[in-house]
PDB file of N, CA and C in Angstrom:
ATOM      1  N   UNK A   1       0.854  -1.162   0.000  1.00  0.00           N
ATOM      2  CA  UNK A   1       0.000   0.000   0.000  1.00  0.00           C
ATOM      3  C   UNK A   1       0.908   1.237   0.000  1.00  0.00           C
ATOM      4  N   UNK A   2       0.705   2.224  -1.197  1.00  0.00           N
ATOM      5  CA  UNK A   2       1.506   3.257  -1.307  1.00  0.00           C
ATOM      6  C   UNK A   2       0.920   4.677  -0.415  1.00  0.00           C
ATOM      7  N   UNK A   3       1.573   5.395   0.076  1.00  0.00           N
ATOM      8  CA  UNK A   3       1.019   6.837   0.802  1.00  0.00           C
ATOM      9  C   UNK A   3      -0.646   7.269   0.097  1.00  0.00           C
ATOM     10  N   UNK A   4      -0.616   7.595  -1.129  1.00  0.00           N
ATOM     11  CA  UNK A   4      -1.460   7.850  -1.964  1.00  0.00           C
ATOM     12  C   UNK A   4      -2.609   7.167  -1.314  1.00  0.00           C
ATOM     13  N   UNK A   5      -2.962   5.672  -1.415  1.00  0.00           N
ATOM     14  CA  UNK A   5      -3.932   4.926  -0.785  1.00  0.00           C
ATOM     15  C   UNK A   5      -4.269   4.940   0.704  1.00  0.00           C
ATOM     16  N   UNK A   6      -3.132   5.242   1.218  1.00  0.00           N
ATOM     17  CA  UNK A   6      -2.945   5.641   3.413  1.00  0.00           C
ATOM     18  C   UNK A   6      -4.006   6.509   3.218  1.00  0.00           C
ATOM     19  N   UNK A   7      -3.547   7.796   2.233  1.00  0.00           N
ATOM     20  CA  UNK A   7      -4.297   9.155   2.654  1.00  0.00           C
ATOM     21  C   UNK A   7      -5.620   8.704   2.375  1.00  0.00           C
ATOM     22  N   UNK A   8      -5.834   8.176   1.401  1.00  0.00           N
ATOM     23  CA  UNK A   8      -7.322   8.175   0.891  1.00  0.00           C
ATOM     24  C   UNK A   8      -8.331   7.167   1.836  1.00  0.00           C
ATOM     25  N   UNK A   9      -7.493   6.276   2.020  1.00  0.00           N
ATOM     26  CA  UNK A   9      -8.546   5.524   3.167  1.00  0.00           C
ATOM     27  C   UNK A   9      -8.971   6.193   4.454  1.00  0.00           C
ATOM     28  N   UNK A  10      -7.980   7.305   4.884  1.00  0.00           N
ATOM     29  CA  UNK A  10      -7.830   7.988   6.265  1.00  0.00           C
ATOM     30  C   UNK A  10      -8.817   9.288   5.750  1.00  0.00           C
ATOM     31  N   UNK A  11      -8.754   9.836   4.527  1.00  0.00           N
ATOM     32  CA  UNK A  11      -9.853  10.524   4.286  1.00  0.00           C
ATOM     33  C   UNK A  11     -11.552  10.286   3.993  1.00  0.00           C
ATOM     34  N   UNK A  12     -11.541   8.992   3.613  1.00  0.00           N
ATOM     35  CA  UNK A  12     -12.599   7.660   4.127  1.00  0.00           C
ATOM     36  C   UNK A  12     -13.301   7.857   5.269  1.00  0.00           C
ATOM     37  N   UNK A  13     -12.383   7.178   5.465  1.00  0.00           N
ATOM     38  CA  UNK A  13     -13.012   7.355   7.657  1.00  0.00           C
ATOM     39  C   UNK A  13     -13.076   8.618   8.212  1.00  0.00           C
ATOM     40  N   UNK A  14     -12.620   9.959   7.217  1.00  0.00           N
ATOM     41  CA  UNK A  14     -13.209  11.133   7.939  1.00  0.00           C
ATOM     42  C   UNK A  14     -14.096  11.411   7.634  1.00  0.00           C
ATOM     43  N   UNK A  15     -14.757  11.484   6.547  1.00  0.00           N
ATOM     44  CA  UNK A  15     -15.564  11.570   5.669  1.00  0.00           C
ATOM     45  C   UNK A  15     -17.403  10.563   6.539  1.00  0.00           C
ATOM     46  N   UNK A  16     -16.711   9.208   6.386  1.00  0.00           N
ATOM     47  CA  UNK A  16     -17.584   8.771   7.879  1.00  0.00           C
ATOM     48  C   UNK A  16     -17.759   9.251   8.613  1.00  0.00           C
ATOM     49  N   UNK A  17     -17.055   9.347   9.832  1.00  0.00           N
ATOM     50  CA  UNK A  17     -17.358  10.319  10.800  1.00  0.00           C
ATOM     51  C   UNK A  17     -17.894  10.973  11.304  1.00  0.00           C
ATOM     52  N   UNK A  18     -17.764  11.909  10.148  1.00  0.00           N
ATOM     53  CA  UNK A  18     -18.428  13.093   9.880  1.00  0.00           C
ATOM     54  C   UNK A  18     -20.177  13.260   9.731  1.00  0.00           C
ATOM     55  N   UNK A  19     -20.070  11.880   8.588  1.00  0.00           N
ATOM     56  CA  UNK A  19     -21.420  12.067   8.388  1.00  0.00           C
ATOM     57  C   UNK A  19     -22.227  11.260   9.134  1.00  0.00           C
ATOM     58  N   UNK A  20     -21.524  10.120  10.676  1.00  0.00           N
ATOM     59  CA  UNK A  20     -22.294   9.572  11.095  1.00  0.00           C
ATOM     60  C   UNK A  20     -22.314  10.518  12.354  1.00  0.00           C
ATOM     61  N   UNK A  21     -21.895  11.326  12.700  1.00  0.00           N
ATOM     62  CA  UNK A  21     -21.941  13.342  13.410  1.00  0.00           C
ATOM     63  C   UNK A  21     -22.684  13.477  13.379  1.00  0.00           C
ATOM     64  N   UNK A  22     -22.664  13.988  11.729  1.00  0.00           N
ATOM     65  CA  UNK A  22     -24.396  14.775  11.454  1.00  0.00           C
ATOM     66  C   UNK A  22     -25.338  14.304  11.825  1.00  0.00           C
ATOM     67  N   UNK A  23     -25.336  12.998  11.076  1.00  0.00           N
ATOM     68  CA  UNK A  23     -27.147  12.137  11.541  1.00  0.00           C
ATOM     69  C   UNK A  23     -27.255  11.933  13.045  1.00  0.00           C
ATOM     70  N   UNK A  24     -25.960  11.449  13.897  1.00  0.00           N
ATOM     71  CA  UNK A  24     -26.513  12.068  15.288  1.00  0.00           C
ATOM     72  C   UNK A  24     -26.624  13.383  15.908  1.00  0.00           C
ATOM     73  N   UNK A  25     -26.796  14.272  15.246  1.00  0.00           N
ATOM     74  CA  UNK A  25     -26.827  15.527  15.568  1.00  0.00           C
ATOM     75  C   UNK A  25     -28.404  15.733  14.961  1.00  0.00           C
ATOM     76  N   UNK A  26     -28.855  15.116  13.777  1.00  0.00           N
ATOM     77  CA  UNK A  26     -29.754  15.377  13.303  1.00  0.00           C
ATOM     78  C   UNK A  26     -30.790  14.991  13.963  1.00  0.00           C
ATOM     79  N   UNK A  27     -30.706  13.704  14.482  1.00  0.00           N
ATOM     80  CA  UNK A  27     -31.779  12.930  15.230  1.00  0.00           C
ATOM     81  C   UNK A  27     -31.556  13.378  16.557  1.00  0.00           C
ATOM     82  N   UNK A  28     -30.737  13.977  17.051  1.00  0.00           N
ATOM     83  CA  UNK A  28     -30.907  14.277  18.719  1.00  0.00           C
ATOM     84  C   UNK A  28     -31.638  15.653  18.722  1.00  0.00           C
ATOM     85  N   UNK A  29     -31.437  16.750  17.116  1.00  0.00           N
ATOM     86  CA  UNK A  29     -32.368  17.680  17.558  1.00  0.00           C
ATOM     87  C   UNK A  29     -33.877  17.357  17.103  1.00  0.00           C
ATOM     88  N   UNK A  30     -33.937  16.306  16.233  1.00  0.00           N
ATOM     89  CA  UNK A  30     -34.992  15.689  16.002  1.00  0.00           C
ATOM     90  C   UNK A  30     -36.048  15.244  17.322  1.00  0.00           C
ATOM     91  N   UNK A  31     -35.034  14.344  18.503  1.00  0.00           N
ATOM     92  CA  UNK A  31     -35.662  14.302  19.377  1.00  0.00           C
ATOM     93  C   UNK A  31     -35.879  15.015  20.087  1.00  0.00           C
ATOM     94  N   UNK A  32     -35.236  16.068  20.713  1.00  0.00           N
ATOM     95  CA  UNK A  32     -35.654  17.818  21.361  1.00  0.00           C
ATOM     96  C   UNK A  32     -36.814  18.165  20.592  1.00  0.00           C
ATOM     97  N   UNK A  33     -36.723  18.645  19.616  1.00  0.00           N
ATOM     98  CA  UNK A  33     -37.936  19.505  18.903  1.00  0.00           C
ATOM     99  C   UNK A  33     -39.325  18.835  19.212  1.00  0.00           C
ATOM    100  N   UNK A  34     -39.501  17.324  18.678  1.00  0.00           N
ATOM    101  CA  UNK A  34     -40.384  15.999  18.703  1.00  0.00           C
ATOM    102  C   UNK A  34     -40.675  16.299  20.418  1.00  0.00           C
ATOM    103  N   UNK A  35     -39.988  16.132  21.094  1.00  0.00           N
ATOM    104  CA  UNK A  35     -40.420  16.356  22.280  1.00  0.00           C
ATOM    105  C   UNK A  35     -40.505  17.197  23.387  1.00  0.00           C
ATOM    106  N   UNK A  36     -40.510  18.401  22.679  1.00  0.00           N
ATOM    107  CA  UNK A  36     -40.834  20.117  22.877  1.00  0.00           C
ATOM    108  C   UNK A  36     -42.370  20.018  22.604  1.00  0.00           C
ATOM    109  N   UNK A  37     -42.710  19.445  21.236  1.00  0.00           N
ATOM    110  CA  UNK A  37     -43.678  19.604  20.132  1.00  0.00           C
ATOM    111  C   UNK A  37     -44.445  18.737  21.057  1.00  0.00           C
ATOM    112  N   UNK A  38     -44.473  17.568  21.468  1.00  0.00           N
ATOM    113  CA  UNK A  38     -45.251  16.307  22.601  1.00  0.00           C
ATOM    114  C   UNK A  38     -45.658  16.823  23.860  1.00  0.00           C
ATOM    115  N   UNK A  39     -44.880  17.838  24.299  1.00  0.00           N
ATOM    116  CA  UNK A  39     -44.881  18.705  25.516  1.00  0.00           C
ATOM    117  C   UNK A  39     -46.233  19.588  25.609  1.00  0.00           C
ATOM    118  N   UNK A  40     -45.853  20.558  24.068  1.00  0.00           N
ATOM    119  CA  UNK A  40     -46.605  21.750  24.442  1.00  0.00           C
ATOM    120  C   UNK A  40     -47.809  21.855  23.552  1.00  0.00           C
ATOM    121  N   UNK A  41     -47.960  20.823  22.472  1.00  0.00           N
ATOM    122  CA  UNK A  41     -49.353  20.895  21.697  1.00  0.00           C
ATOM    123  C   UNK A  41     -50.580  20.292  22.307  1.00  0.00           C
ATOM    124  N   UNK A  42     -51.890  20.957  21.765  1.00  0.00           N
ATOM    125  CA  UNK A  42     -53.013  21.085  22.199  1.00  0.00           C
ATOM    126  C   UNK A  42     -53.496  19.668  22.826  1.00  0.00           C
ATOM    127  N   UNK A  43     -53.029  18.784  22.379  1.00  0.00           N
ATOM    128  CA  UNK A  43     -52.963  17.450  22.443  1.00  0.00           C
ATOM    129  C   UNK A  43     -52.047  16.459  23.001  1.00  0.00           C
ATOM    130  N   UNK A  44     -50.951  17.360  23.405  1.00  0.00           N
ATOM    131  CA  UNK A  44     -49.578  16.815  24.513  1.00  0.00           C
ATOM    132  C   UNK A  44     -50.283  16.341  26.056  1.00  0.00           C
ATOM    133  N   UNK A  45     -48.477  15.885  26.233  1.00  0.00           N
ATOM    134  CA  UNK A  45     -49.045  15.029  27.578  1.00  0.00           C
ATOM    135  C   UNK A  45     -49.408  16.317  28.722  1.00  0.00           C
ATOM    136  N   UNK A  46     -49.090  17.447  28.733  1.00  0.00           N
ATOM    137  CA  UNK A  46     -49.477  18.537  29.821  1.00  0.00           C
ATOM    138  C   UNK A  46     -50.874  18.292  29.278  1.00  0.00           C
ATOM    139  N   UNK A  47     -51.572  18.601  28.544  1.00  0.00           N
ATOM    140  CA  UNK A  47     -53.024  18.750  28.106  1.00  0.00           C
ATOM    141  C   UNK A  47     -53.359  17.523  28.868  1.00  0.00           C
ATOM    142  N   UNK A  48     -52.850  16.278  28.360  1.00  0.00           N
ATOM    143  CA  UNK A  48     -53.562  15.159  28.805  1.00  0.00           C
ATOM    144  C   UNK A  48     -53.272  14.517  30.476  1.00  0.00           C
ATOM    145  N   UNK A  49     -52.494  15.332  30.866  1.00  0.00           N
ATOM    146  CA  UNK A  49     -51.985  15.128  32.337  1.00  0.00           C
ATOM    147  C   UNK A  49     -52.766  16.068  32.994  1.00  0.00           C
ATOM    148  N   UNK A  50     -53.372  17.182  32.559  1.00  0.00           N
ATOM    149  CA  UNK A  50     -54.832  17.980  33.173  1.00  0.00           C
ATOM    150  C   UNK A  50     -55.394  17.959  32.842  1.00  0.00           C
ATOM    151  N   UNK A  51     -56.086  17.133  31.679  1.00  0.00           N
ATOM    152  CA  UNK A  51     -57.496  16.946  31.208  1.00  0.00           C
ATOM    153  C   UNK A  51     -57.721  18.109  30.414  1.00  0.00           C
ATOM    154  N   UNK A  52     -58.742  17.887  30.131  1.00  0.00           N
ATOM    155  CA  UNK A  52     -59.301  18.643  29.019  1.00  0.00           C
ATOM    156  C   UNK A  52     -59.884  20.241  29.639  1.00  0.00           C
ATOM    157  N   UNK A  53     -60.120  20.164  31.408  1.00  0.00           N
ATOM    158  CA  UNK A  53     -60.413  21.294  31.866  1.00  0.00           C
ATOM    159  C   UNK A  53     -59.382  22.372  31.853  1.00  0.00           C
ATOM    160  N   UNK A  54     -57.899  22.126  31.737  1.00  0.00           N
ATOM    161  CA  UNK A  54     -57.430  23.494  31.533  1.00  0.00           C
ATOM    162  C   UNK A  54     -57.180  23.823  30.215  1.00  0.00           C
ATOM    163  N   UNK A  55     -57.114  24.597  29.764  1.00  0.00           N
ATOM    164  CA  UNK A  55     -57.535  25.492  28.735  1.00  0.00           C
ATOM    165  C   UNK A  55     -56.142  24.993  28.012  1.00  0.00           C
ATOM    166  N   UNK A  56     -56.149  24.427  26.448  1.00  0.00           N
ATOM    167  CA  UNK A  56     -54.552  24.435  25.491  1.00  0.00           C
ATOM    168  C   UNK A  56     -53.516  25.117  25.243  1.00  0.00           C
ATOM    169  N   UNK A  57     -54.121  26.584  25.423  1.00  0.00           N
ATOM    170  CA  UNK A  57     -53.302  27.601  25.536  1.00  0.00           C
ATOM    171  C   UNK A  57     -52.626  27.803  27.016  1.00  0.00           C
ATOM    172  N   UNK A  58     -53.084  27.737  27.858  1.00  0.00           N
ATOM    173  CA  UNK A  58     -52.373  27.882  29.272  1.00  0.00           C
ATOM    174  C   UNK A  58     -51.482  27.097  29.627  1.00  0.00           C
ATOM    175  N   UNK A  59     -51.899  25.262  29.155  1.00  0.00           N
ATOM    176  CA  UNK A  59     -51.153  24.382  28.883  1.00  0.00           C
ATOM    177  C   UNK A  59     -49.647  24.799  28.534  1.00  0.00           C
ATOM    178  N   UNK A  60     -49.882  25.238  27.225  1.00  0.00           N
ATOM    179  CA  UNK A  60     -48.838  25.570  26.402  1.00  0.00           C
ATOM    180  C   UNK A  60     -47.565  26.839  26.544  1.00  0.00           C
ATOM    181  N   UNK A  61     -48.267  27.885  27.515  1.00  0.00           N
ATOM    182  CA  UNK A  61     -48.003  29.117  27.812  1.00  0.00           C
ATOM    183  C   UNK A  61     -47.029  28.040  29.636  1.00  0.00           C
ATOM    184  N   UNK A  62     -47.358  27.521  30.150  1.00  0.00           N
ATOM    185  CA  UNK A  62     -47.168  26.622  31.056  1.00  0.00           C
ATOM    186  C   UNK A  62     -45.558  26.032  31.063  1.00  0.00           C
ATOM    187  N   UNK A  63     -45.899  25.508  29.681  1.00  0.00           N
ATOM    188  CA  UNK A  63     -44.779  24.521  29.276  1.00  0.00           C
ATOM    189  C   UNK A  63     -43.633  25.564  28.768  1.00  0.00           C
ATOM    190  N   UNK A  64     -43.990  26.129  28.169  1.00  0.00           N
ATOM    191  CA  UNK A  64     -42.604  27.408  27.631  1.00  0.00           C
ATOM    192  C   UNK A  64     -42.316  27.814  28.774  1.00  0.00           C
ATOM    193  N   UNK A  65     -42.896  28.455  29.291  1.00  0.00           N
ATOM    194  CA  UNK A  65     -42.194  29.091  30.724  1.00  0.00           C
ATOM    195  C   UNK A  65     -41.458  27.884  31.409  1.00  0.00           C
ATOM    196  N   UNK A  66     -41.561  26.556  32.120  1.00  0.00           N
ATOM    197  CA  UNK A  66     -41.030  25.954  32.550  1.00  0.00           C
ATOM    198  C   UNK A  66     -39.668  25.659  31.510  1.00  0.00           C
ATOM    199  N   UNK A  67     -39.771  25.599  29.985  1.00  0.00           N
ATOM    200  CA  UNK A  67     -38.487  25.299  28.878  1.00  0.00           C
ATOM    201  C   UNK A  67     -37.934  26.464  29.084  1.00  0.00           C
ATOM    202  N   UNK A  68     -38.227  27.391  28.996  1.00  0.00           N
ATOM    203  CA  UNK A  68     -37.497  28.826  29.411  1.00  0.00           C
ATOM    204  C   UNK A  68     -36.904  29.019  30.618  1.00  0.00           C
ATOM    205  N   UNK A  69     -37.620  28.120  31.692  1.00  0.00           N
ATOM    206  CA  UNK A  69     -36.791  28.716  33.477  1.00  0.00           C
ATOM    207  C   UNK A  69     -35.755  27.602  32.901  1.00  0.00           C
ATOM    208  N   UNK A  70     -35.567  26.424  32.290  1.00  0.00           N
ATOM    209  CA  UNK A  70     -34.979  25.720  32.624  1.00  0.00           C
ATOM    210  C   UNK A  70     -33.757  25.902  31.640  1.00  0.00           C
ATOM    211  N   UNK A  71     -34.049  26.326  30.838  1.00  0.00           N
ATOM    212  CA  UNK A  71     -33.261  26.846  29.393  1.00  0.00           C
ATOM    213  C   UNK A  71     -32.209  27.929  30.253  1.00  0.00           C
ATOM    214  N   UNK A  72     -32.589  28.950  30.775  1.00  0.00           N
ATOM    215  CA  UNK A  72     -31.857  30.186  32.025  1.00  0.00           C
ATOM    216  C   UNK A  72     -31.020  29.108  33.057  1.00  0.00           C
ATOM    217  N   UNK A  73     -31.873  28.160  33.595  1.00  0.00           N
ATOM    218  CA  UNK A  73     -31.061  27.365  34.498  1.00  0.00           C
ATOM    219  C   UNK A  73     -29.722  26.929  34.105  1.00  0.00           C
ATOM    220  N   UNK A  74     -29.813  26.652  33.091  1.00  0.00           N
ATOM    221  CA  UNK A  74     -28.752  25.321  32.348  1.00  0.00           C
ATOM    222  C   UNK A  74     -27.477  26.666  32.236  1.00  0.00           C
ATOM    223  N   UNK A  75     -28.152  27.556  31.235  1.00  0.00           N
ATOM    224  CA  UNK A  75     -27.017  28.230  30.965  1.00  0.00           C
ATOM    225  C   UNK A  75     -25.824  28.873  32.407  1.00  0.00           C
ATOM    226  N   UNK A  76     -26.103  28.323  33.292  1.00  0.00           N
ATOM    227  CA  UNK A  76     -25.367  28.938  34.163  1.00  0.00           C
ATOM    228  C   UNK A  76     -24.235  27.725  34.254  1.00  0.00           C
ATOM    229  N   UNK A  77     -24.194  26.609  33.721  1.00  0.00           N
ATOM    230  CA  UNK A  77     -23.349  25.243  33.985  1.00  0.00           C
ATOM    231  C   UNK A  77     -21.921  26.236  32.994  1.00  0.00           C
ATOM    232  N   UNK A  78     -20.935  25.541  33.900  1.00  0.00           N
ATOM    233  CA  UNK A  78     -19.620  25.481  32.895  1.00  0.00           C
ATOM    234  C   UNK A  78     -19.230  24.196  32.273  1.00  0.00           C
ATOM    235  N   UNK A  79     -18.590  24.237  31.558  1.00  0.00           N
ATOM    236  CA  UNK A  79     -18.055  23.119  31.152  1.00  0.00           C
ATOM    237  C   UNK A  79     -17.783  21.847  31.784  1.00  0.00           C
ATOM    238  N   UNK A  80     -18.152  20.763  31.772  1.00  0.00           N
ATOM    239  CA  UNK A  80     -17.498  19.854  32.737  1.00  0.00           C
ATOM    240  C   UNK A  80     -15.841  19.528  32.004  1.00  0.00           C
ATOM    241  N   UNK A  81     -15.297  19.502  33.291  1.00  0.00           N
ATOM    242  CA  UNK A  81     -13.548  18.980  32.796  1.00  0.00           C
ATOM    243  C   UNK A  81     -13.821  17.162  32.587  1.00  0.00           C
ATOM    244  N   UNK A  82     -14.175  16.711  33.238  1.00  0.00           N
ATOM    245  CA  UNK A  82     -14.346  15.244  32.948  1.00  0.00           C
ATOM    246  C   UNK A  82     -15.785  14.717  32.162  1.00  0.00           C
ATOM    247  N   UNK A  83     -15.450  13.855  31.402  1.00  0.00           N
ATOM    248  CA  UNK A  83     -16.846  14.175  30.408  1.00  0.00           C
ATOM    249  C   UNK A  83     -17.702  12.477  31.474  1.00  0.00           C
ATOM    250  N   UNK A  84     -18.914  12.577  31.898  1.00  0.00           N
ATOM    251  CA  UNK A  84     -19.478  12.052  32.565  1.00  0.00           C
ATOM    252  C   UNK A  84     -20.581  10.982  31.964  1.00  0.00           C
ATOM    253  N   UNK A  85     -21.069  10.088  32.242  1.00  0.00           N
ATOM    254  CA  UNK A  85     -22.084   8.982  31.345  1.00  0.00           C
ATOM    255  C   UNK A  85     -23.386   9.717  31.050  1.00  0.00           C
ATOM    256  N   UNK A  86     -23.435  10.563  31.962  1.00  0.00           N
ATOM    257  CA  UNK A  86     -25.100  10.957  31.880  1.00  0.00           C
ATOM    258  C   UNK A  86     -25.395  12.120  30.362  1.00  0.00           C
ATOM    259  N   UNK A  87     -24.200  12.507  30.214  1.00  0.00           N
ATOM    260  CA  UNK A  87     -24.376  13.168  29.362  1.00  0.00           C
ATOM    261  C   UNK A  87     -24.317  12.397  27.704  1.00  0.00           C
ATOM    262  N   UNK A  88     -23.993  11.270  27.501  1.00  0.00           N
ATOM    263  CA  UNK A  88     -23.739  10.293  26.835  1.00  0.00           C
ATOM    264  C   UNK A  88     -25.031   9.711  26.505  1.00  0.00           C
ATOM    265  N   UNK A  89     -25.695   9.430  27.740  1.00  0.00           N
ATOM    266  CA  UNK A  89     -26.752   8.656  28.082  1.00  0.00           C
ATOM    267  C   UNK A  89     -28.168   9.977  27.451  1.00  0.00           C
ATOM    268  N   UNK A  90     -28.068  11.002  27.561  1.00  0.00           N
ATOM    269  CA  UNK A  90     -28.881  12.128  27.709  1.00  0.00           C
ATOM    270  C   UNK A  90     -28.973  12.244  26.015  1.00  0.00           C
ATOM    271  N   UNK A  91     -27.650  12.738  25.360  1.00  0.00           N
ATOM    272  CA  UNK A  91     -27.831  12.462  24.248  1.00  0.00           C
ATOM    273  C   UNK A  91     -28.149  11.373  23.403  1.00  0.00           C
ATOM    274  N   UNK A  92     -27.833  10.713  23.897  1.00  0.00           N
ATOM    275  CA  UNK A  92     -28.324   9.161  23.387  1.00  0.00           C
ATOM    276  C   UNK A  92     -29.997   8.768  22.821  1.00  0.00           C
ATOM    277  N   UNK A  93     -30.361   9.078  23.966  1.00  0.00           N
ATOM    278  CA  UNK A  93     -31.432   9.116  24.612  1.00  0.00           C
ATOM    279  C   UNK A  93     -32.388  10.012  23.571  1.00  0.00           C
ATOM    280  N   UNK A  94     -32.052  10.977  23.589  1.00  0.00           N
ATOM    281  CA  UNK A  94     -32.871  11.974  22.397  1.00  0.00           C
ATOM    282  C   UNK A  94     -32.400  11.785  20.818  1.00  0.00           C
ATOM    283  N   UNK A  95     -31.331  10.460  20.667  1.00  0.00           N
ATOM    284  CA  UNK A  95     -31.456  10.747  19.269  1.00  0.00           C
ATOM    285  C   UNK A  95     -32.091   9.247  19.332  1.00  0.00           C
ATOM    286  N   UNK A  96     -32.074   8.827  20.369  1.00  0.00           N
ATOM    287  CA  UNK A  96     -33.467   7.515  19.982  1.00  0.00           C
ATOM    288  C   UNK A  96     -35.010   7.718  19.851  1.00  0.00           C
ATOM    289  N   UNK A  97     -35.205   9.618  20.395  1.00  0.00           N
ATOM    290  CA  UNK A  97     -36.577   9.788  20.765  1.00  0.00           C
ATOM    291  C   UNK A  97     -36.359  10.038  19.158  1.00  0.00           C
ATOM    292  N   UNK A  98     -35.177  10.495  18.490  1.00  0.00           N
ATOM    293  CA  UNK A  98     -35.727  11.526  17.579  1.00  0.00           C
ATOM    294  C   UNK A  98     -35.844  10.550  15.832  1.00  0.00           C
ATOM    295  N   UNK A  99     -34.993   9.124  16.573  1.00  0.00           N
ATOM    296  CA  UNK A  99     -35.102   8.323  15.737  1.00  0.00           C
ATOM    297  C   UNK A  99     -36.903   7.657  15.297  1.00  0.00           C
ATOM    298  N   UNK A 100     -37.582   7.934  16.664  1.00  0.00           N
ATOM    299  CA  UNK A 100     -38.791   7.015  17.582  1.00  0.00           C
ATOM    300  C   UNK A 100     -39.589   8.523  15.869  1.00  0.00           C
ATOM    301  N   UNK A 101     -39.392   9.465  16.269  1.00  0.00           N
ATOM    302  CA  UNK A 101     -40.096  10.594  15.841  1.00  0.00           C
ATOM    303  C   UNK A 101     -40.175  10.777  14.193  1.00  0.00           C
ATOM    304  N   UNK A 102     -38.547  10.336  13.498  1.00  0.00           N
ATOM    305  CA  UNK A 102     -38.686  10.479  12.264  1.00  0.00           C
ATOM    306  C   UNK A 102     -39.319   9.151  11.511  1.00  0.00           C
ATOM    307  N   UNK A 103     -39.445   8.096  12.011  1.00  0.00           N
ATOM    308  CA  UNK A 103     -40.250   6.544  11.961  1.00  0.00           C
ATOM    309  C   UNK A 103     -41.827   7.152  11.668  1.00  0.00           C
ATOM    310  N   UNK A 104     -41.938   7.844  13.224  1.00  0.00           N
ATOM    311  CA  UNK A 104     -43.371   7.785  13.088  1.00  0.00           C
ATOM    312  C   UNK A 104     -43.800   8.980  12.057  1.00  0.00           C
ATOM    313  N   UNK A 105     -43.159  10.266  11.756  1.00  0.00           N
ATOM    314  CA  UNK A 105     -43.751  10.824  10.845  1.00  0.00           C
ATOM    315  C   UNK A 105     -43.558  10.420   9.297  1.00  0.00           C
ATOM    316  N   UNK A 106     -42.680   9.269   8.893  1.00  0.00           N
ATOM    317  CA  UNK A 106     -42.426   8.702   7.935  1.00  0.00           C
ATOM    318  C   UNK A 106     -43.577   7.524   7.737  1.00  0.00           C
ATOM    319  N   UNK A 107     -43.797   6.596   8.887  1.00  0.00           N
ATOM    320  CA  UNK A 107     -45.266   5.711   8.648  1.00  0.00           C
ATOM    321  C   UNK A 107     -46.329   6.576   8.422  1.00  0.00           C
ATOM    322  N   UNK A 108     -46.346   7.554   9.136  1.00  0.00           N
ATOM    323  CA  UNK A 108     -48.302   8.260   9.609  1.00  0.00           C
ATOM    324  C   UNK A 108     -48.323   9.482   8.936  1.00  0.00           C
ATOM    325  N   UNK A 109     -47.141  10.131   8.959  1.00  0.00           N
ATOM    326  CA  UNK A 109     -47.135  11.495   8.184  1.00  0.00           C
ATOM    327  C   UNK A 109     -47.373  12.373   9.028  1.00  0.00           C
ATOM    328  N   UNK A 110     -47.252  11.956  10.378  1.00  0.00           N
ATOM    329  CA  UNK A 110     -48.091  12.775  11.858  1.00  0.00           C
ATOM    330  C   UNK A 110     -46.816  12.540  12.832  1.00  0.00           C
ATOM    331  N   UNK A 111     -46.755  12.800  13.861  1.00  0.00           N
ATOM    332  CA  UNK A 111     -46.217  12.917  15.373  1.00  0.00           C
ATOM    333  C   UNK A 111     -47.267  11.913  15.904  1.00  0.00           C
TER     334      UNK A 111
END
C-alpha cells in the first residue's frame, strides 16, 4: 500500500465520521424539537396530564415558561472537565426519541 492509498482511506473514515456526526446531531435535535412539540401541543401530555379542563393555551403558555426557566437554568453550567455517562446517556437518549419521531412521521405522516 503506497502513501497515496494511506491518505485516501484515512480521508474515508473522515468523511464517515463526519457524516455519522451529522445524523446524530440530526436525530438528537430531532428528538428535542419531537419532544418540545409532545410537551406543548393542544394534544400533549401537559393537556392530557390535566385533562381537558385546563384550557390548550395555558397548557402551552405553562410549558414554555417551565423550557425557558430551565433553558436560564442550564445556561449557568460550565463546562465539565471530565466528560461524565449521563451526558452520553442524555444524548443518546434523544437521538433515539428523535429516531422514535422520524419513523413515526415517515409511517403516519403525523407525530
Amino acid at each position: 500500500m503506497d502513501l497515496h492509498e494511506f491518505r485516501l482511506k484515512r480521508e474515508l473514515y473522515s468523511v464517515g465520521q463526519a457524516a455519522a456526526g451529522f445524523a446524530i446531531v440530526a436525530l438528537v435535535l430531532m428528538g428535542i424539537g419531537g419532544t418540545i412539540y409532545k410537551v406543548i401541543s393542544p394534544e400533549g401530555w401537559v393537556a392530557q396530564a390535566f385533562g381537558r379542563s385546563l384550557a390548550a393555551g395555558a397548557a402551552a403558555l405553562g410549558s414554555l415558561a417551565l423550557i425557558g426557566a430551565l433553558a436560564w437554568y442550564s445556561r449557568g453550567w460550565s463546562a465539565p472537565r471530565v466528560r461524565n455517562r449521563f451526558s452520553d446517556l442524555l444524548v443518546y437518549t434523544f437521538a433515539g426519541a428523535g429516531l422514535i419521531y422520524v419513523a413515526q412521521l415517515w409511517l403516519k405522516g403525523s407525530f
